[in-house]
Protein backbone atom coordinates (compact mmCIF):
# COMPACT_ATOMS: atom_id res chain seq x y z
CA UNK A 1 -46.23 57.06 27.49
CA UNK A 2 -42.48 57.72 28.20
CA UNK A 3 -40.43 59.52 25.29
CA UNK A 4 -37.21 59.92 26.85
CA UNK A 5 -35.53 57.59 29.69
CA UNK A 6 -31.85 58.10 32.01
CA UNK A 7 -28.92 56.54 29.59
CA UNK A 8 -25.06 56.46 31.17
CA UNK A 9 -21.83 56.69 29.91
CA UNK A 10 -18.91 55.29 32.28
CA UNK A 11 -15.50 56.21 31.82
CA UNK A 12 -13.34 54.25 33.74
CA UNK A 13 -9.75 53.63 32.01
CA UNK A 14 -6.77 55.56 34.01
CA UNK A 15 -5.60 58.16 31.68
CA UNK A 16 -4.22 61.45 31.15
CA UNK A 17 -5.83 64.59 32.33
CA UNK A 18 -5.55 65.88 28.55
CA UNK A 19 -7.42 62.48 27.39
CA UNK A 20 -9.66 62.84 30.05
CA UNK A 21 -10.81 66.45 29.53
CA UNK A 22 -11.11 65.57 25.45
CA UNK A 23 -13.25 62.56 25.85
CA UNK A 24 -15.27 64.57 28.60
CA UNK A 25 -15.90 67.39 25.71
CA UNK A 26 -16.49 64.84 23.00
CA UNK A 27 -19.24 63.20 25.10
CA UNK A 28 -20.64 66.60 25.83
CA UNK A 29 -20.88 67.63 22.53
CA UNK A 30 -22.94 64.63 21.34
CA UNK A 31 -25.72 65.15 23.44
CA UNK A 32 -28.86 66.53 22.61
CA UNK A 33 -29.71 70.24 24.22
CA UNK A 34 -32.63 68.60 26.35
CA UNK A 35 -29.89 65.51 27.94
CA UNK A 36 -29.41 67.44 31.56
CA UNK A 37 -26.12 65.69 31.85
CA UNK A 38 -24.80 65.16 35.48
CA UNK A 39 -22.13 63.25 36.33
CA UNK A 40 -20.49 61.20 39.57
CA UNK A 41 -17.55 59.46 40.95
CA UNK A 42 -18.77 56.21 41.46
CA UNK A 43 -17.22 52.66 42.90
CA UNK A 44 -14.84 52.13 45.57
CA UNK A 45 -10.83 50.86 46.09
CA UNK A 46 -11.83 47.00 45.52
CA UNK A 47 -13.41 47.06 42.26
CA UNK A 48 -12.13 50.53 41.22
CA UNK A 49 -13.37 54.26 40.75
CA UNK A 50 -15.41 55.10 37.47
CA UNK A 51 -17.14 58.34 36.54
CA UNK A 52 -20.19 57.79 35.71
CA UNK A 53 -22.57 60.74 33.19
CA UNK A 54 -26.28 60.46 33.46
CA UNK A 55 -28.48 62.01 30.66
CA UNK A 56 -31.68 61.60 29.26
CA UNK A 57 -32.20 61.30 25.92
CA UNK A 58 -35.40 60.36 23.26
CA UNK A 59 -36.69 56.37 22.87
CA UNK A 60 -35.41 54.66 20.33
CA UNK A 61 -38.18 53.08 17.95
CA UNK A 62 -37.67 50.04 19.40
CA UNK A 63 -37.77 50.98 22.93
CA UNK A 64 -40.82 52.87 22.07
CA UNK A 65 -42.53 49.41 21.15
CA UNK A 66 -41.71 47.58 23.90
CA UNK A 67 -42.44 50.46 26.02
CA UNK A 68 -45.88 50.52 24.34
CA UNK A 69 -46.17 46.51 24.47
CA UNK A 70 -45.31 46.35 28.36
CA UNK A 71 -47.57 49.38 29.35
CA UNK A 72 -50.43 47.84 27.85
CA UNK A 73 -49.94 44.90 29.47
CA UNK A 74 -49.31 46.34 32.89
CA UNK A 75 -52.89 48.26 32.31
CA UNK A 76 -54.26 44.95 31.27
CA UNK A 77 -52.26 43.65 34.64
CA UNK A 78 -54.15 46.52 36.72
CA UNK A 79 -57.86 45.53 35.29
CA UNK A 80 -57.72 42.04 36.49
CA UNK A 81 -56.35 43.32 39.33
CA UNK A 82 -59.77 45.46 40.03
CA UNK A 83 -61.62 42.73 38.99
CA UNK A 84 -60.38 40.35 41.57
CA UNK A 85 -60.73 42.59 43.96
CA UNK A 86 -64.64 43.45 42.70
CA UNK A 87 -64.68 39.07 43.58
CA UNK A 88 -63.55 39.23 47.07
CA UNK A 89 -66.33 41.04 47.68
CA UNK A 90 -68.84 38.99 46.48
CA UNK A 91 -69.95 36.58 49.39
CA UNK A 92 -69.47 32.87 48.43
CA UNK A 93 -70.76 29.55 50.74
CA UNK A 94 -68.44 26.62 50.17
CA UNK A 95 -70.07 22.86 50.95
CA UNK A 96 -67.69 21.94 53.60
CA UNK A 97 -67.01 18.06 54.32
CA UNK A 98 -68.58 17.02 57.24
CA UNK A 99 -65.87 14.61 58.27
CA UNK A 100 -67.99 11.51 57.31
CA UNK A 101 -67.55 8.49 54.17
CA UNK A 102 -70.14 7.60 52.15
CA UNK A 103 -70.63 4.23 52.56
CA UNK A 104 -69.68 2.48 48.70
């Protein structure tokens, strides 16, 4: 099972370099040591530019229980899966209608 999974942080407002720099550090310095923050310009002149921090970080509880809840049903997903595939196999003679009523 996953523990940790990629989060993001965008900052997009236009600000000061100063402001900038100081939210940069403050979002720095509230990641764990094991985030391996990167970070890119993202967007384009239409919608606007946005940088844009990747990071991993731990599961919440939460996500650890859906996580949990979704996996096992993907394995579940995979068994029938194999077991279908087991039945094609498996020859199988269907009566086929010869083209003729039954008189009533």
């Amino acid at each position: 099972m996953r523990t940790r999974v990629k989060d993001y942080v965008e900052v997009s407002d236009y600000t000061s370099l100063d402001r900038l720099i100081t939210t940069l550090i403050a979002i720095r310095d509230s990641l764990p040591e094991s985030a391996e923050p990167s970070m890119k310009m993202r967007g384009d002149d239409v919608f606007g530019r946005r940088l844009s921090i990747s990071y991993w970080r731990e599961l919440t509880a939460e996500e650890q229980a859906a996580d949990l809840k979704y996996s096992a049903d993907r394995r579940a997903g995979e068994e029938i899966a194999a077991l279908a595939a087991k039945l094609d196999g498996v020859p199988y003679e269907q009566d086929r209608p010869t083209g003729k009523r039954k008189a009533a």
